[in-house]
PDB file of N, CA and C in Angstrom:
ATOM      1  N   UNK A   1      91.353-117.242  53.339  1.00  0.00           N
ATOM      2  CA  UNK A   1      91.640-116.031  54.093  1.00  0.00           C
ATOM      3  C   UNK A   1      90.823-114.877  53.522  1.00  0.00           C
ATOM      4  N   UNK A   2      90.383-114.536  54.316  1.00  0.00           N
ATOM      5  CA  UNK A   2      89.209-112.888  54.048  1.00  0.00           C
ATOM      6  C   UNK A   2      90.444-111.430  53.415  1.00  0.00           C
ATOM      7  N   UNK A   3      89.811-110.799  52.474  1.00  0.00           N
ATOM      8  CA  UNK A   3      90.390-109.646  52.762  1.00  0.00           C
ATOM      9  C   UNK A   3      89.968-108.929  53.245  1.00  0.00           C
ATOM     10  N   UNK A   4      90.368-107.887  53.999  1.00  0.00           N
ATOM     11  CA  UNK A   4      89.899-106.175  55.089  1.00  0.00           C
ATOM     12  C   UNK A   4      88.665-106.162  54.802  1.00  0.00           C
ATOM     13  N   UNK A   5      88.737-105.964  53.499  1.00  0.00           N
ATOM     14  CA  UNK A   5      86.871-105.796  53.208  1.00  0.00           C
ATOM     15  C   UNK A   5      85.910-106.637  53.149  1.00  0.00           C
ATOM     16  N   UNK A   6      86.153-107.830  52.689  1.00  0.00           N
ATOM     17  CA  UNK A   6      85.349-108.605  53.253  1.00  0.00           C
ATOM     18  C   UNK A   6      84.767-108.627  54.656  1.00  0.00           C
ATOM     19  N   UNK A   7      86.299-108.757  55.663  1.00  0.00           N
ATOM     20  CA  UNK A   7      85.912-108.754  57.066  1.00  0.00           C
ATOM     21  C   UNK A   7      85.222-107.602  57.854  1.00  0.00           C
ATOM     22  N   UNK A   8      85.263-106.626  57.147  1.00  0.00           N
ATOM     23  CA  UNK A   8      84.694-105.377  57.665  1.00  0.00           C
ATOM     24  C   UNK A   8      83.120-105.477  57.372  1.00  0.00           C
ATOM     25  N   UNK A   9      82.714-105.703  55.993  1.00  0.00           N
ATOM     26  CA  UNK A   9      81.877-105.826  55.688  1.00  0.00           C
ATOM     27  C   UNK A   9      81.071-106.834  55.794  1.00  0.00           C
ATOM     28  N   UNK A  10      81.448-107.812  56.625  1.00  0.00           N
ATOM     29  CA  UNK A  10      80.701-109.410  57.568  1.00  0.00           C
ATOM     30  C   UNK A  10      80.706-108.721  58.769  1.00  0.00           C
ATOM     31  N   UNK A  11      81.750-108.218  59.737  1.00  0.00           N
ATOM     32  CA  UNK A  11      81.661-107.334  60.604  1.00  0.00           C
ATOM     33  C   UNK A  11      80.028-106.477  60.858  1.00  0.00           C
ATOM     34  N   UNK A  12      80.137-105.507  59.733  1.00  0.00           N
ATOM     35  CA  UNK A  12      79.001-104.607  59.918  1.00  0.00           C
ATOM     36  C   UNK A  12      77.340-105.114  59.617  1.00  0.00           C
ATOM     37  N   UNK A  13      77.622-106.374  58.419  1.00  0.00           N
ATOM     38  CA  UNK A  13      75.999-107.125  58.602  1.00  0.00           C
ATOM     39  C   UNK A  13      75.734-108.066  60.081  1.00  0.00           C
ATOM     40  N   UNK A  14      76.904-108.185  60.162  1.00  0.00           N
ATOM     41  CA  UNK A  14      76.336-108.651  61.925  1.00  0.00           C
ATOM     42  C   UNK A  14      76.312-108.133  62.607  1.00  0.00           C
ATOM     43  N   UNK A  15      76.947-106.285  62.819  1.00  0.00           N
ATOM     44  CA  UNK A  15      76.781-105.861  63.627  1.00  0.00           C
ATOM     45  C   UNK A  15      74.811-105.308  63.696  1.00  0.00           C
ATOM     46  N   UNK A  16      74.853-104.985  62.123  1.00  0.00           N
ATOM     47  CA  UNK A  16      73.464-104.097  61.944  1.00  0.00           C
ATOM     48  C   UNK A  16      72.593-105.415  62.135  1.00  0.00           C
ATOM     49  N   UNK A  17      72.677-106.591  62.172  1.00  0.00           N
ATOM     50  CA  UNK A  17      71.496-107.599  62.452  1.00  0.00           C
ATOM     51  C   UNK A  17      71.567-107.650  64.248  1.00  0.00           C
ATOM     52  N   UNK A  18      72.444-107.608  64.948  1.00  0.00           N
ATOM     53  CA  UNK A  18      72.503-107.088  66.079  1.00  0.00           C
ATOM     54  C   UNK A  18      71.562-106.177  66.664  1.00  0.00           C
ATOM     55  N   UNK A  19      71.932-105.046  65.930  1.00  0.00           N
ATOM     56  CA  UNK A  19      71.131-104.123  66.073  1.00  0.00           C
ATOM     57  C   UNK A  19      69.517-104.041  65.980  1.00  0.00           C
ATOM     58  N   UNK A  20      69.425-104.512  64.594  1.00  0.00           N
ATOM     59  CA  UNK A  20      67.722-104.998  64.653  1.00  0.00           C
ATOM     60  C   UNK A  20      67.045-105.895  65.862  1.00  0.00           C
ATOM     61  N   UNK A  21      67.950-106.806  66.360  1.00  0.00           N
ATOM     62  CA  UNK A  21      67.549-107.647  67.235  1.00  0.00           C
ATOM     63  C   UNK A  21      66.990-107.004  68.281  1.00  0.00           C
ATOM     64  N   UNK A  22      67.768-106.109  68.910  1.00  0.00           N
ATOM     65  CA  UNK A  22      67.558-105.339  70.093  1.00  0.00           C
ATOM     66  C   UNK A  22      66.750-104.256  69.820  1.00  0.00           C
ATOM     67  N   UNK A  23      65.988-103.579  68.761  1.00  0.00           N
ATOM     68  CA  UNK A  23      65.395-102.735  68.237  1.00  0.00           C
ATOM     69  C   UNK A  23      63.781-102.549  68.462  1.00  0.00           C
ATOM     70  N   UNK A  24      63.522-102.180  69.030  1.00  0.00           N
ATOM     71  CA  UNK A  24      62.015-102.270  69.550  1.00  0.00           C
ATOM     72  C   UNK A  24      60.715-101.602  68.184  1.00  0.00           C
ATOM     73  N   UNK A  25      61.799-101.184  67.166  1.00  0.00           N
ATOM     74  CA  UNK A  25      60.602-100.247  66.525  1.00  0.00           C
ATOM     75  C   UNK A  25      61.909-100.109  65.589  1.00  0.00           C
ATOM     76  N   UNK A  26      61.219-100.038  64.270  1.00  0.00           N
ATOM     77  CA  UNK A  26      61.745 -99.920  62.822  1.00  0.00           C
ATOM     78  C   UNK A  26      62.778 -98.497  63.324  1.00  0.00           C
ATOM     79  N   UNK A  27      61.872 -97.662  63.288  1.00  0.00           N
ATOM     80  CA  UNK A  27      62.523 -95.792  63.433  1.00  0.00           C
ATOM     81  C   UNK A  27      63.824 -95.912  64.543  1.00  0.00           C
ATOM     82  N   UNK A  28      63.991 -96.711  65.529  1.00  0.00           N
ATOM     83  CA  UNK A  28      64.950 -97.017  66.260  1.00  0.00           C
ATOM     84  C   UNK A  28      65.727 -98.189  65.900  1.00  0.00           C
ATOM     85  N   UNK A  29      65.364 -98.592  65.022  1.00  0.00           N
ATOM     86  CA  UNK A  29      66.849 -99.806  64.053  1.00  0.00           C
ATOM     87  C   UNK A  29      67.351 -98.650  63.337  1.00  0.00           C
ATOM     88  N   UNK A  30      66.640 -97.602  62.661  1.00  0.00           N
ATOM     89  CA  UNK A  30      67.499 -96.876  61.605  1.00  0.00           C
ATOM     90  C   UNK A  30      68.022 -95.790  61.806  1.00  0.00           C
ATOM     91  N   UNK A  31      67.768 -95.633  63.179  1.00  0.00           N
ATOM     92  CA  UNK A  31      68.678 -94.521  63.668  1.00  0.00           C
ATOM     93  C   UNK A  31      70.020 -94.786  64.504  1.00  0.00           C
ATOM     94  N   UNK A  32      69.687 -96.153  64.860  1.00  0.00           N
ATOM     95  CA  UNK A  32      71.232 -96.528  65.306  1.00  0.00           C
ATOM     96  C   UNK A  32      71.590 -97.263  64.184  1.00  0.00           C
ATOM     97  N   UNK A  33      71.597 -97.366  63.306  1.00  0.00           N
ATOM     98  CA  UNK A  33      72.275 -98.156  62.312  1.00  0.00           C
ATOM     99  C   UNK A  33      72.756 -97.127  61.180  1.00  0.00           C
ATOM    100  N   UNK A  34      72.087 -95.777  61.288  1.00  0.00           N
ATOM    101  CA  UNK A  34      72.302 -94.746  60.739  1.00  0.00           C
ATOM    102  C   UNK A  34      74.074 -94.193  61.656  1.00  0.00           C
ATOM    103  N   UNK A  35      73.567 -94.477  62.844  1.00  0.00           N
ATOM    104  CA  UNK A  35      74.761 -94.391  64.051  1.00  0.00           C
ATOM    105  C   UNK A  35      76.609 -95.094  63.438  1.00  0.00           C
ATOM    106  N   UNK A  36      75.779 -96.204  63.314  1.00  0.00           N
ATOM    107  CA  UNK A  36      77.108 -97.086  63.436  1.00  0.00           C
ATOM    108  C   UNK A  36      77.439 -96.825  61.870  1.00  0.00           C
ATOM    109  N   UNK A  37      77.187 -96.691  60.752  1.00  0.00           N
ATOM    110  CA  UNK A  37      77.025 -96.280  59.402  1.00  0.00           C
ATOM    111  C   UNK A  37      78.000 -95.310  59.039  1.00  0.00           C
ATOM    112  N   UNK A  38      77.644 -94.275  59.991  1.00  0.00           N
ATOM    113  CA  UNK A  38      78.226 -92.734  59.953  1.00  0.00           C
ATOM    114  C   UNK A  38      79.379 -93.228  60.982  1.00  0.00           C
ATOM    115  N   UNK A  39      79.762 -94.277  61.793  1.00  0.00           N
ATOM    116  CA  UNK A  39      81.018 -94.225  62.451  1.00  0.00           C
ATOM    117  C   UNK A  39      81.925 -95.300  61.569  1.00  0.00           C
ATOM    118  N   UNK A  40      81.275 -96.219  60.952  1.00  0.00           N
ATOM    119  CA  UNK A  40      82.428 -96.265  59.404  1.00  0.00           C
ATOM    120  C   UNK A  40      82.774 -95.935  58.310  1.00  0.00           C
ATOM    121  N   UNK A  41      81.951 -94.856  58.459  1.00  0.00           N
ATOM    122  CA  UNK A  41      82.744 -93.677  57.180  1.00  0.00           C
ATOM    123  C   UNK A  41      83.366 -92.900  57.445  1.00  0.00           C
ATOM    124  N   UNK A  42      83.105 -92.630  59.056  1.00  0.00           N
ATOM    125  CA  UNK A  42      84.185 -91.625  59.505  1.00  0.00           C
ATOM    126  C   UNK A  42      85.648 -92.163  59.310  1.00  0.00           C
ATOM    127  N   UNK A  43      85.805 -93.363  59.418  1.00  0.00           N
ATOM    128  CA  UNK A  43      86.991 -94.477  59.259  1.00  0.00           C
ATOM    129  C   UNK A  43      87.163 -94.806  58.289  1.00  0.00           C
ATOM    130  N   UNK A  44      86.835 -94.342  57.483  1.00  0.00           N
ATOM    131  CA  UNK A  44      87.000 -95.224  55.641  1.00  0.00           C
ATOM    132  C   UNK A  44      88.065 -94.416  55.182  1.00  0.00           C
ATOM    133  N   UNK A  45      88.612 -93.417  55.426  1.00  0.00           N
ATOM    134  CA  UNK A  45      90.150 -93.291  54.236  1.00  0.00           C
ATOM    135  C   UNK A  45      91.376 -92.953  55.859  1.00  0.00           C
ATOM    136  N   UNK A  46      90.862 -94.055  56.752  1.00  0.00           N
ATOM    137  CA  UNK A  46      92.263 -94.096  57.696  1.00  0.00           C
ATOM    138  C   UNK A  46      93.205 -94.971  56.810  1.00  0.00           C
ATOM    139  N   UNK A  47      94.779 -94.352  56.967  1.00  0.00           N
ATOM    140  CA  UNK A  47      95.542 -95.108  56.214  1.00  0.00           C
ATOM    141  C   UNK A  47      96.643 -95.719  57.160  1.00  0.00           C
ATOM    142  N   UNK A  48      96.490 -95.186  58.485  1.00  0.00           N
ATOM    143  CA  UNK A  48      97.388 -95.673  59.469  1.00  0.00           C
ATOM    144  C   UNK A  48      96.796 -97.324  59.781  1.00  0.00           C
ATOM    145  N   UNK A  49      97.888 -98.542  60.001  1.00  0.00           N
ATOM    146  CA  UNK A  49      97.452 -99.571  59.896  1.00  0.00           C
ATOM    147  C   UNK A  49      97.179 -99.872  61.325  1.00  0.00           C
ATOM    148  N   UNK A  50      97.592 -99.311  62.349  1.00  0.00           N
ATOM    149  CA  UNK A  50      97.518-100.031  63.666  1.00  0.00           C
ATOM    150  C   UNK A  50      95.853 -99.185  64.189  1.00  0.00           C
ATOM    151  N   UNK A  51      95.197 -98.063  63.455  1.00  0.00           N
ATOM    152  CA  UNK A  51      94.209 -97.286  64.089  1.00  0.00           C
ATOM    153  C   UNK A  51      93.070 -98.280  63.120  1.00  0.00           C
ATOM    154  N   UNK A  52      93.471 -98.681  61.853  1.00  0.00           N
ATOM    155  CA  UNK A  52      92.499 -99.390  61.392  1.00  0.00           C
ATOM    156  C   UNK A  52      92.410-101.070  62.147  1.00  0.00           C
ATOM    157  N   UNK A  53      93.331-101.286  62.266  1.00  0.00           N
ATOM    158  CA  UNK A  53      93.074-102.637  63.292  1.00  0.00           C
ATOM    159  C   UNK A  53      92.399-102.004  64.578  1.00  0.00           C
ATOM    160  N   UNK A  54      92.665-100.914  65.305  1.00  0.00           N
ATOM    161  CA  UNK A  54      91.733-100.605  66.764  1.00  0.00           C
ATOM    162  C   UNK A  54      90.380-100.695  66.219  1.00  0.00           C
ATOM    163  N   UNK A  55      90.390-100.270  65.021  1.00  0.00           N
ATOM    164  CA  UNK A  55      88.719 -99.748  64.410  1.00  0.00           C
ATOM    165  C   UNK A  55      88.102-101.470  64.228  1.00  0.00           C
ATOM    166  N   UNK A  56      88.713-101.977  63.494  1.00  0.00           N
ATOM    167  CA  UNK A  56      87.841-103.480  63.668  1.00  0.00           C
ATOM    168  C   UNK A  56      87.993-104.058  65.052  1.00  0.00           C
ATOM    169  N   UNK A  57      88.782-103.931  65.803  1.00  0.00           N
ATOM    170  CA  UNK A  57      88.321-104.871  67.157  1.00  0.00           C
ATOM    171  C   UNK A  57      87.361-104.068  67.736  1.00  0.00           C
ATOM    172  N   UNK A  58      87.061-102.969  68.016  1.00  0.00           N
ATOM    173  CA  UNK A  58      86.121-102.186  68.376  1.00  0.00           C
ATOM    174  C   UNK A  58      84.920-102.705  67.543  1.00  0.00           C
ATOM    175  N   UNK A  59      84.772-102.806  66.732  1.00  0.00           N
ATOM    176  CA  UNK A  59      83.665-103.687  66.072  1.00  0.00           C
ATOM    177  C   UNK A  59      83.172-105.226  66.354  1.00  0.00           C
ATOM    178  N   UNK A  60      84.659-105.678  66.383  1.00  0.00           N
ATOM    179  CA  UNK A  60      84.713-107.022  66.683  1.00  0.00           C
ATOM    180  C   UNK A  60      84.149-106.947  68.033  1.00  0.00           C
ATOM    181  N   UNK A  61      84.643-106.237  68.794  1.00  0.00           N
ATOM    182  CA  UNK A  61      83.822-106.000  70.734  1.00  0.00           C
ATOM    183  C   UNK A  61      82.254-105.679  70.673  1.00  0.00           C
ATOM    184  N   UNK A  62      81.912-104.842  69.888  1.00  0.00           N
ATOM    185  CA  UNK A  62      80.614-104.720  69.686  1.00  0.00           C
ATOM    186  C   UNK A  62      79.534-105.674  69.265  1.00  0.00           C
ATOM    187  N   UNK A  63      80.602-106.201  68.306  1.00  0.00           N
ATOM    188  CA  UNK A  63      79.598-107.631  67.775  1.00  0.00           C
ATOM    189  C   UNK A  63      79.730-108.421  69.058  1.00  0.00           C
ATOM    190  N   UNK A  64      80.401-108.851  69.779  1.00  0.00           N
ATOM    191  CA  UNK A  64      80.350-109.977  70.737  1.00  0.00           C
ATOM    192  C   UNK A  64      79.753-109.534  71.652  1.00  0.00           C
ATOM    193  N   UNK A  65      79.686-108.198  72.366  1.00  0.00           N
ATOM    194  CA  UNK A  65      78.765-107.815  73.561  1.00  0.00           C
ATOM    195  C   UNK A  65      77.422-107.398  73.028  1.00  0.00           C
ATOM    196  N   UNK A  66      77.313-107.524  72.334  1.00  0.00           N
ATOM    197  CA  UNK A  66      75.447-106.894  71.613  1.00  0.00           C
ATOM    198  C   UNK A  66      75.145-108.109  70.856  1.00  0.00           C
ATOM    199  N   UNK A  67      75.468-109.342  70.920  1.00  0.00           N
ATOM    200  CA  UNK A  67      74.920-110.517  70.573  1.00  0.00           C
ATOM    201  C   UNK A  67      73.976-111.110  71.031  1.00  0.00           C
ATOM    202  N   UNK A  68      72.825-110.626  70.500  1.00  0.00           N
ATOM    203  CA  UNK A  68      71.340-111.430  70.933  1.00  0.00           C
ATOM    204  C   UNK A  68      71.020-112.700  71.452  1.00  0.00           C
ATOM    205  N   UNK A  69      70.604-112.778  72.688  1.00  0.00           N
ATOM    206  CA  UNK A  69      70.394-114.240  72.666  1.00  0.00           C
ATOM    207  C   UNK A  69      69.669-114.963  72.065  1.00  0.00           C
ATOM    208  N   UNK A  70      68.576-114.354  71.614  1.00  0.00           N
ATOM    209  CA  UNK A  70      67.535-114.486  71.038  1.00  0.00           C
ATOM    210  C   UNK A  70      67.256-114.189  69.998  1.00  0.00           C
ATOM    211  N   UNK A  71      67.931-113.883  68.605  1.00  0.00           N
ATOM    212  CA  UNK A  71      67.877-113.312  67.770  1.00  0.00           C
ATOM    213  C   UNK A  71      66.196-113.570  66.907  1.00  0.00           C
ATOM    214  N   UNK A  72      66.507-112.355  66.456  1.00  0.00           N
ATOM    215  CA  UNK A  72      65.024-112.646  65.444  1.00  0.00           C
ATOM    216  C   UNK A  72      64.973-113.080  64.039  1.00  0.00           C
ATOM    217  N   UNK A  73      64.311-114.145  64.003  1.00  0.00           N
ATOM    218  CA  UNK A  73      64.227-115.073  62.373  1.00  0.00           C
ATOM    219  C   UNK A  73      63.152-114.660  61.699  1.00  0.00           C
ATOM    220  N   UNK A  74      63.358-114.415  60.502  1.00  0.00           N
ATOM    221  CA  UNK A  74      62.445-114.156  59.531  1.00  0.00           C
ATOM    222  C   UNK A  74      61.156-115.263  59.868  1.00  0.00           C
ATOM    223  N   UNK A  75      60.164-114.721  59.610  1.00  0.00           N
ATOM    224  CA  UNK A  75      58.934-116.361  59.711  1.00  0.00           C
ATOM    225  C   UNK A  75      58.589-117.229  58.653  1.00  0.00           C
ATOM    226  N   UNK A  76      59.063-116.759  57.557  1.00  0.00           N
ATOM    227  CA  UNK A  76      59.423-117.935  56.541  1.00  0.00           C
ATOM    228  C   UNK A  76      60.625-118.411  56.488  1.00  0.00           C
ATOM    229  N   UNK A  77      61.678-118.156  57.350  1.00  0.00           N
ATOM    230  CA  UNK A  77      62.656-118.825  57.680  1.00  0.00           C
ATOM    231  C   UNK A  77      63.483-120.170  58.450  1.00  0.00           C
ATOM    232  N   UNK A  78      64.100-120.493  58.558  1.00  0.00           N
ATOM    233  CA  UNK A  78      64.684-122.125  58.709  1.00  0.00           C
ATOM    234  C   UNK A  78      64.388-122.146  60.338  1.00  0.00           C
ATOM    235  N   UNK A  79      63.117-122.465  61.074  1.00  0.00           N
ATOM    236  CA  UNK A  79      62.750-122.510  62.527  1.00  0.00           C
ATOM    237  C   UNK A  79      62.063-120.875  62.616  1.00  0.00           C
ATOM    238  N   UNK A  80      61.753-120.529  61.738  1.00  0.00           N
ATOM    239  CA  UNK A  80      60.585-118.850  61.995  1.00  0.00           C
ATOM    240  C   UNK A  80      58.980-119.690  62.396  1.00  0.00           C
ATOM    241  N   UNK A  81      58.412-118.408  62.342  1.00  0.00           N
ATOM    242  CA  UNK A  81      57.217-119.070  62.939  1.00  0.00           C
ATOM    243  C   UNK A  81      55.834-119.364  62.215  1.00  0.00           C
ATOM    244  N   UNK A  82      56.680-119.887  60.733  1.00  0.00           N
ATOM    245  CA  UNK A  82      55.819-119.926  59.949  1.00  0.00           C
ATOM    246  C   UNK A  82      56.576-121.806  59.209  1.00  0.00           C
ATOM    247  N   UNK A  83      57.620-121.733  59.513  1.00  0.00           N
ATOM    248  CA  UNK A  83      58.533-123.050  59.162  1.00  0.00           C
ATOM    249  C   UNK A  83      57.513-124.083  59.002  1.00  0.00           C
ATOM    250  N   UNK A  84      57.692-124.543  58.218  1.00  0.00           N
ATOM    251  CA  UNK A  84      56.773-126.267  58.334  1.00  0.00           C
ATOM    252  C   UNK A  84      55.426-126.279  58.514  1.00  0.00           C
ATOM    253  N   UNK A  85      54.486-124.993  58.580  1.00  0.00           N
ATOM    254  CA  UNK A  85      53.138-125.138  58.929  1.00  0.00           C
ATOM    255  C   UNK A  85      52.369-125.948  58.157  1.00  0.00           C
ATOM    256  N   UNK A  86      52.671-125.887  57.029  1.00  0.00           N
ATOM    257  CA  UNK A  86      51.438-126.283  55.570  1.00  0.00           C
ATOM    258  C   UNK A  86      52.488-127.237  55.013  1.00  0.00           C
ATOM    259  N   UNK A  87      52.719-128.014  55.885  1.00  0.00           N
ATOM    260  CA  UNK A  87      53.610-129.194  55.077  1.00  0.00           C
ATOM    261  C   UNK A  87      52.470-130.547  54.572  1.00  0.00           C
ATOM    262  N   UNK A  88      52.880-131.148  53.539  1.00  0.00           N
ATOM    263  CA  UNK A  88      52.201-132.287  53.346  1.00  0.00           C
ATOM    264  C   UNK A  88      51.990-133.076  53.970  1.00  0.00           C
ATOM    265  N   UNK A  89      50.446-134.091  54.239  1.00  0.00           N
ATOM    266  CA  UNK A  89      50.455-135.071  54.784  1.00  0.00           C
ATOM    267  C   UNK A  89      51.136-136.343  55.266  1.00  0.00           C
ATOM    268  N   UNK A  90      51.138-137.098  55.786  1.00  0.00           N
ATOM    269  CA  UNK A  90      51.827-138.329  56.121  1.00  0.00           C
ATOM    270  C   UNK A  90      51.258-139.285  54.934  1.00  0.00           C
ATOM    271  N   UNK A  91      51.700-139.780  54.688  1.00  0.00           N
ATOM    272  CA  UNK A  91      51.215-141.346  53.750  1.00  0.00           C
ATOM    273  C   UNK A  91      50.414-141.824  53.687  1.00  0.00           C
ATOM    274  N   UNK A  92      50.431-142.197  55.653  1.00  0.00           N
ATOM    275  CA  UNK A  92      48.948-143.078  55.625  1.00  0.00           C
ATOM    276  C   UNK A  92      48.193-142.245  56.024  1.00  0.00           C
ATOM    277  N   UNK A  93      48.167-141.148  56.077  1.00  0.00           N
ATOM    278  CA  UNK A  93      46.891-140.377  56.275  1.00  0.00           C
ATOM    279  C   UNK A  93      46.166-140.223  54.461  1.00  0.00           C
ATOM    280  N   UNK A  94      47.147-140.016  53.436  1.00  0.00           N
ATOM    281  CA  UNK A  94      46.768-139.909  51.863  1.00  0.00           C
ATOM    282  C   UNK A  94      45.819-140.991  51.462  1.00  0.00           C
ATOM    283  N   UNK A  95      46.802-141.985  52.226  1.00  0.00           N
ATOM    284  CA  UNK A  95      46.523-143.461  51.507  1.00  0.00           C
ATOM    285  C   UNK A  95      45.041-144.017  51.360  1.00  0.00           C
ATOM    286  N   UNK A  96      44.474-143.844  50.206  1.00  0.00           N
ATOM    287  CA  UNK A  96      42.747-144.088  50.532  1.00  0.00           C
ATOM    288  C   UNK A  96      42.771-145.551  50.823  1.00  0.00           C
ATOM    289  N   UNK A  97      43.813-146.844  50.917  1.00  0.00           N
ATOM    290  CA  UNK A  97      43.423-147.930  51.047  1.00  0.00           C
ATOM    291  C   UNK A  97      43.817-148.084  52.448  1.00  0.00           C
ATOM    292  N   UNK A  98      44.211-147.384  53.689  1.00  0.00           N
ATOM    293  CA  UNK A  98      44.702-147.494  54.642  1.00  0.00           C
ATOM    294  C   UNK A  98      43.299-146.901  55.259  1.00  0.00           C
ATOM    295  N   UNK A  99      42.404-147.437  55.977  1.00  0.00           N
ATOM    296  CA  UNK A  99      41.034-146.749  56.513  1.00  0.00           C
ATOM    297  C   UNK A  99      41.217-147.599  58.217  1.00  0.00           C
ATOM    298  N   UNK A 100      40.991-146.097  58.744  1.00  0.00           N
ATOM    299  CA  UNK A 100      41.116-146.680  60.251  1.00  0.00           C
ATOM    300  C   UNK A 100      39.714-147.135  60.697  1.00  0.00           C
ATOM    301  N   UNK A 101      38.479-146.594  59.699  1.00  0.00           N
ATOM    302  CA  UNK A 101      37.749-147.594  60.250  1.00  0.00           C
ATOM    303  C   UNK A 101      37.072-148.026  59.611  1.00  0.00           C
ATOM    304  N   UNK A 102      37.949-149.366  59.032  1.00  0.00           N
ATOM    305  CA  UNK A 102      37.501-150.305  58.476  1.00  0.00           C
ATOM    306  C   UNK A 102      36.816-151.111  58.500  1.00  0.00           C
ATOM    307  N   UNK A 103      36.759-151.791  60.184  1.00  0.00           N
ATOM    308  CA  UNK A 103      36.327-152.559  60.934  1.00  0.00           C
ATOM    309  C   UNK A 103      34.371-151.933  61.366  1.00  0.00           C
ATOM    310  N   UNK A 104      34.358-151.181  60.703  1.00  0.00           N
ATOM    311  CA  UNK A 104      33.046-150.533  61.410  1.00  0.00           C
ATOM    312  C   UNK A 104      32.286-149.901  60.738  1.00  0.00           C
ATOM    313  N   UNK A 105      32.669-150.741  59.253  1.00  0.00           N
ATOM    314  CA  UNK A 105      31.566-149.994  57.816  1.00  0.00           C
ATOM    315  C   UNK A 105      30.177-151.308  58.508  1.00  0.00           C
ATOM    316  N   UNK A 106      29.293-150.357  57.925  1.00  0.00           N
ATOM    317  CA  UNK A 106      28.098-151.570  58.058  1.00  0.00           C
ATOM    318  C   UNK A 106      27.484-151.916  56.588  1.00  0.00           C
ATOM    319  N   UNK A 107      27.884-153.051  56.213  1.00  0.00           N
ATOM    320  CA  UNK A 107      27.941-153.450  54.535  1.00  0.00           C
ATOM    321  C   UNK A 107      26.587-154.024  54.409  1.00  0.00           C
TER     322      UNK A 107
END
């Protein structure tokens, strides 16, 4: 089981990776993320428990309707667009005794 802060704070890295997703330009990730930033600090010493639960589903709504379909992966990352480029050969391509053309040395 998570505590508040934990969940708040998984909450807001997915909300702000959200955000990057949809972000056309660095200066416009950090001004809405500057946005959403400044609207959980405005919320950080609520002590009423039912306004701090509105405050995470309102988050929780945000994360689910601003969910990228497409999100963006780092390119040295697990399927980025750099994944697997410079991977090692196959075997029999190494293998100096495996010669495809063997048949067509002239000895």
């Amino acid at each position: 089981m998570l505590s508040h802060s934990q969940k708040v704070v998984r909450l807001y890295r997915k909300a702000i990776k959200s955000i990057r997703d949809y972000s056309e330009d660095y200066d416009m990730f950090l001004a809405n993320a500057g946005d959403l930033r400044a609207a959980l600090k405005a919320g950080k010493n609520e002590t009423n428990p039912f306004h701090i639960q509105q405050m995470v589903k309102q988050l929780e709504n945000f994360n689910s309707y601003w969910e990228h379909p497409d999100p963006y992966i780092p390119c040295d990352g697990i399927n980025g667009t750099k994944w697997q480029r410079n991977t090692a050969p196959a075997s029999y391509v190494v293998d100096p005794t495996n010669h495809l053309l063997e048949g067509f040395r002239k000895d």
